[in-house]
N, C-alpha and C. Protein backbone atom coordinates (compact mmCIF):
# COMPACT_ATOMS: atom_id res chain seq x y z
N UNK A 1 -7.24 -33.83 -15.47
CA UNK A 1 -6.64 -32.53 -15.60
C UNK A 1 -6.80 -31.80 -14.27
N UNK A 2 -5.34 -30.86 -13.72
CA UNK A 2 -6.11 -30.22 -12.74
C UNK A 2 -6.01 -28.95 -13.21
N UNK A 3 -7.12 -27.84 -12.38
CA UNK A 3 -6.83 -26.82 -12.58
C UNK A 3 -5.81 -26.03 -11.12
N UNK A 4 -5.36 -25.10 -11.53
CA UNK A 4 -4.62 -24.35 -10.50
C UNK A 4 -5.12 -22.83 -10.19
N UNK A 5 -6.24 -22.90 -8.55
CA UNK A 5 -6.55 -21.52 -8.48
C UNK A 5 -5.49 -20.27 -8.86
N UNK A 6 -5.91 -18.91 -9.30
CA UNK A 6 -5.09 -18.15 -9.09
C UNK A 6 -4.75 -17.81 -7.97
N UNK A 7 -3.93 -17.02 -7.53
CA UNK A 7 -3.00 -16.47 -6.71
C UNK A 7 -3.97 -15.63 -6.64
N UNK A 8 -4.44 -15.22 -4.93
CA UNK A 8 -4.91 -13.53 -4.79
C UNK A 8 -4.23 -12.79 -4.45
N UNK A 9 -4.46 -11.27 -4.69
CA UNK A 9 -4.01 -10.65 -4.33
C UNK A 9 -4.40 -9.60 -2.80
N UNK A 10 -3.04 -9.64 -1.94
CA UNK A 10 -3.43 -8.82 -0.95
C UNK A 10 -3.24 -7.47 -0.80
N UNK A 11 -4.77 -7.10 -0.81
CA UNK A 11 -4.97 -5.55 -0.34
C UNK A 11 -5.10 -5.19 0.84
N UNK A 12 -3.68 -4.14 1.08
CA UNK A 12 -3.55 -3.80 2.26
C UNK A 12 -4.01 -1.79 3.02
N UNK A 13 -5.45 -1.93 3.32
CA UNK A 13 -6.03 -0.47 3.05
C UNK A 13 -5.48 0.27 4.51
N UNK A 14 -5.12 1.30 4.66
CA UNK A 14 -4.21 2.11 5.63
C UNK A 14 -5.02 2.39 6.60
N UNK A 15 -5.25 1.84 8.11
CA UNK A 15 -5.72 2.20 8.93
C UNK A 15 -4.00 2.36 9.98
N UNK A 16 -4.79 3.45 11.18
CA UNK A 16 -4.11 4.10 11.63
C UNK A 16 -3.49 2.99 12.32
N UNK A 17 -2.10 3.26 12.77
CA UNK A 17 -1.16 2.13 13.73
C UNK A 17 -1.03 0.63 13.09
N UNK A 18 -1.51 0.38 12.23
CA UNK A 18 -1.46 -0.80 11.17
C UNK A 18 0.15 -0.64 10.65
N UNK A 19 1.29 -1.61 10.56
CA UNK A 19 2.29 -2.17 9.83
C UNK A 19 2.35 -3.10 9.34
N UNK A 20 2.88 -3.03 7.90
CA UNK A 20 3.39 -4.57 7.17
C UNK A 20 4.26 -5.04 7.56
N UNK A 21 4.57 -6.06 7.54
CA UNK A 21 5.86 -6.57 8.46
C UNK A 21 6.28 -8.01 7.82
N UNK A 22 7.73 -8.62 7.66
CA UNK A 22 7.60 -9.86 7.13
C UNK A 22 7.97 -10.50 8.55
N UNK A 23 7.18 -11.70 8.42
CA UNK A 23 7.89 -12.40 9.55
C UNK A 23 7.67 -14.20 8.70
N UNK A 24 8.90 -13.89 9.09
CA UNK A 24 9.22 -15.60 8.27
C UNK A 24 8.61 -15.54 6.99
N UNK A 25 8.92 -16.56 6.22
CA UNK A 25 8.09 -16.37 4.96
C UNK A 25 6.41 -15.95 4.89
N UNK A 26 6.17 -15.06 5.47
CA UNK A 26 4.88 -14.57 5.93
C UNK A 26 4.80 -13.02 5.92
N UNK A 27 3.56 -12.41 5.63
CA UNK A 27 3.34 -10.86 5.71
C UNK A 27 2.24 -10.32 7.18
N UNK A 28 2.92 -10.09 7.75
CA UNK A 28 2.06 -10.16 8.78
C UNK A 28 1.49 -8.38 8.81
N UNK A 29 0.25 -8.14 9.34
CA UNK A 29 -0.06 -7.13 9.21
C UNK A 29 -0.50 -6.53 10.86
N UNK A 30 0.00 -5.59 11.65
CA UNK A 30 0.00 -5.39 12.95
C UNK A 30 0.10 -4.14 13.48
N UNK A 31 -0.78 -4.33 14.77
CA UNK A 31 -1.08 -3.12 15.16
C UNK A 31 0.19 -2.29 15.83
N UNK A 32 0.63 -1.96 15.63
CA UNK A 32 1.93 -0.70 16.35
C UNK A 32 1.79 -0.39 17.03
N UNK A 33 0.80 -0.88 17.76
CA UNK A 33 0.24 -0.16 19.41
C UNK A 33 0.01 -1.27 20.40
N UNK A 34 -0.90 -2.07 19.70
CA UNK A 34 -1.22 -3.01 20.61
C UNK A 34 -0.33 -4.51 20.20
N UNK A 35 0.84 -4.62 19.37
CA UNK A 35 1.44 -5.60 18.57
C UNK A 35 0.66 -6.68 18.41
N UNK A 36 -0.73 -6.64 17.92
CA UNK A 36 -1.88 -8.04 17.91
C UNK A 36 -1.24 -7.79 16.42
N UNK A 37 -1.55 -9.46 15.80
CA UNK A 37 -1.08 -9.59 14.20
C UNK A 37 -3.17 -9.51 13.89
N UNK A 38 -3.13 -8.61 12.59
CA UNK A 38 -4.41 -8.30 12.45
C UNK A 38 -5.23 -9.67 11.58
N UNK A 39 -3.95 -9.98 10.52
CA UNK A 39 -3.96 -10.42 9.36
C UNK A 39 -2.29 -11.22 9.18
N UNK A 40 -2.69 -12.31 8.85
CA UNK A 40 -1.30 -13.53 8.15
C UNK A 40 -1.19 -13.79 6.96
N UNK A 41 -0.46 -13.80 6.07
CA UNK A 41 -0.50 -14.76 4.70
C UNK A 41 0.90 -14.76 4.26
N UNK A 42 0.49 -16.40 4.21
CA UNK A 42 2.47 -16.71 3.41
C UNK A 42 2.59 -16.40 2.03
N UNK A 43 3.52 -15.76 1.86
CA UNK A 43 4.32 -15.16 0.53
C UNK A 43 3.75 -15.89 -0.71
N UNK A 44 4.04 -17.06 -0.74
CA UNK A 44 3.62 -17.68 -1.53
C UNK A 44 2.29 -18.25 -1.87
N UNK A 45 1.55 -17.14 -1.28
CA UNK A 45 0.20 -17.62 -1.65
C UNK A 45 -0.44 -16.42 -2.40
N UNK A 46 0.70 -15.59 -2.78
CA UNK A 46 0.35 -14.01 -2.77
C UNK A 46 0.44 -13.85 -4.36
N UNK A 47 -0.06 -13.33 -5.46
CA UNK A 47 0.40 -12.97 -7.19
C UNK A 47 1.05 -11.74 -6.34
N UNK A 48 -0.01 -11.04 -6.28
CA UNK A 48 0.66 -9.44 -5.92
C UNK A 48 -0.10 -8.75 -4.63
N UNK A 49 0.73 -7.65 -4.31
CA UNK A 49 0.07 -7.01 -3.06
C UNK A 49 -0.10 -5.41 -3.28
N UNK A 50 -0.91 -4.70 -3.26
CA UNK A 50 -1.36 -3.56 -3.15
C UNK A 50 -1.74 -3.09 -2.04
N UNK A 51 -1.34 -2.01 -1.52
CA UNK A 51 -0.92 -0.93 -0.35
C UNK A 51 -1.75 0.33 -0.84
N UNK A 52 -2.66 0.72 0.24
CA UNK A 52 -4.02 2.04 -0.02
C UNK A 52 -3.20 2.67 0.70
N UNK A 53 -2.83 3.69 0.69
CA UNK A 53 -3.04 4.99 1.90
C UNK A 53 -1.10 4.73 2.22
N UNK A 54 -1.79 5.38 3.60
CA UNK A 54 -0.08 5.71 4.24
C UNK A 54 -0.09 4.76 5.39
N UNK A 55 0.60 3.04 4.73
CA UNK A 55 0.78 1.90 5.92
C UNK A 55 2.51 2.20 5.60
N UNK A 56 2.65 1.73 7.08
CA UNK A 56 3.90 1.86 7.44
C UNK A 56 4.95 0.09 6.90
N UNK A 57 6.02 0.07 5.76
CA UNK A 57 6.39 -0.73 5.94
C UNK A 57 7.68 -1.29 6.62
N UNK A 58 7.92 -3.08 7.14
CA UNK A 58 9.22 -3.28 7.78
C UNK A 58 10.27 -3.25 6.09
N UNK A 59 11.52 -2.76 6.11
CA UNK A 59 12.01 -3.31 4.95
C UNK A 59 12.19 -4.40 4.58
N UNK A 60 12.47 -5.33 5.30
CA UNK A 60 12.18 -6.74 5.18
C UNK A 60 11.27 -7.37 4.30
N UNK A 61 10.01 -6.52 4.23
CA UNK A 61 9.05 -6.97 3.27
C UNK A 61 9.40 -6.96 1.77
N UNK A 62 10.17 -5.69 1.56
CA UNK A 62 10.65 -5.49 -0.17
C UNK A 62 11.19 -7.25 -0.29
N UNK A 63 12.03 -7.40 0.74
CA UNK A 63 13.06 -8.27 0.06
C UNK A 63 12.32 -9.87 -0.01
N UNK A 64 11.09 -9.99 1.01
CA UNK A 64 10.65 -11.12 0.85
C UNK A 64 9.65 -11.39 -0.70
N UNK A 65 9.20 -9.76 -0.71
CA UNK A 65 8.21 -9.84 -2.16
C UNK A 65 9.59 -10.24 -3.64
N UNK A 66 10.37 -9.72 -3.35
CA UNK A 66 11.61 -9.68 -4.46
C UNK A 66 11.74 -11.37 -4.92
N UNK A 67 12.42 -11.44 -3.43
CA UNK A 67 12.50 -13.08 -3.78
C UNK A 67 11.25 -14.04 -4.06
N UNK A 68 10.27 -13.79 -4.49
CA UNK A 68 9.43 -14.30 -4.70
C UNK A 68 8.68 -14.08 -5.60
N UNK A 69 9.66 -12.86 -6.58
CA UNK A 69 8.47 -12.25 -7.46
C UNK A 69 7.55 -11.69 -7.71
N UNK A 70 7.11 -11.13 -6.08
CA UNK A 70 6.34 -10.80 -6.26
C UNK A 70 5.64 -9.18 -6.55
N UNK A 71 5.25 -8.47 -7.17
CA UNK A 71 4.86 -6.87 -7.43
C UNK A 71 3.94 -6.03 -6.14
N UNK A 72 4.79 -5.36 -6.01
CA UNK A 72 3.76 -4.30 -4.67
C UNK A 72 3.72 -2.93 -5.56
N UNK A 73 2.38 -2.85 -5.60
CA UNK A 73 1.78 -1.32 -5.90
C UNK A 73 1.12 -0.88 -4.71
N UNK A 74 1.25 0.58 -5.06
CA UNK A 74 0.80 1.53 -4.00
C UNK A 74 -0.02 3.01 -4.61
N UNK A 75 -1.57 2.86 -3.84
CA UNK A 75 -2.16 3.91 -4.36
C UNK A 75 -2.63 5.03 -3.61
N UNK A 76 -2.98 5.91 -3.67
CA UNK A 76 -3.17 6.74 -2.69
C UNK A 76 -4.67 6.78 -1.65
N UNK A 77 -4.67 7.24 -1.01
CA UNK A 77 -5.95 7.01 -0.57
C UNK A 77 -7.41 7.48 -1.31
N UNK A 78 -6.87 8.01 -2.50
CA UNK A 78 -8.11 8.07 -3.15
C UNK A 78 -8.02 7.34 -4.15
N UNK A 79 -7.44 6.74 -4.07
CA UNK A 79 -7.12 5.11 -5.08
C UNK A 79 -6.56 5.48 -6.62
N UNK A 80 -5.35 6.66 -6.53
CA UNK A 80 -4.55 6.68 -8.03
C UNK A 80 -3.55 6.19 -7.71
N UNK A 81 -3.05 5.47 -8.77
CA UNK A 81 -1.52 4.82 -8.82
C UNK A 81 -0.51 5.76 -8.66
């Protein structure tokens, strides 16, 4: 029998000059200042993604989570839905 880990989910908490961004089937997360990628993960490794605070997203990202099913919530920085 195998088992199949779950899917984690990525939490993305709002530091300043930080963007989501899709690049290729990938979520890349980057500095707006210094364009270093902070953080990588392909789409498909993702259940769902949750967004803290005020991060800036590319639109690109809606459409890669869409096609993939996947759910983005967003909470505030004091963490209400």
């Amino acid at each position: 029998m195998t088992l199949l880990a779950e899917k984690p989910t990525l939490f993305v908490v709002a530091r300043k000059d930080d963007v989501l961004e899709k690049h290729g089937e990938s979520l890349h997360i980057r500095n707006s200042k210094t364009r270093d990628v902070v953080k990588s993960v392909p789409a498909l490794m993702l259940r769902d993604v949750v967004i803290c605070g005020d991060t800036s997203l590319d639109s690109e990202v809606f459409s890669l989570l869409e096609k993939h099913s996947i759910p983005l919530h967003f909470l505030t920085t004091g963490g209400k839905f």
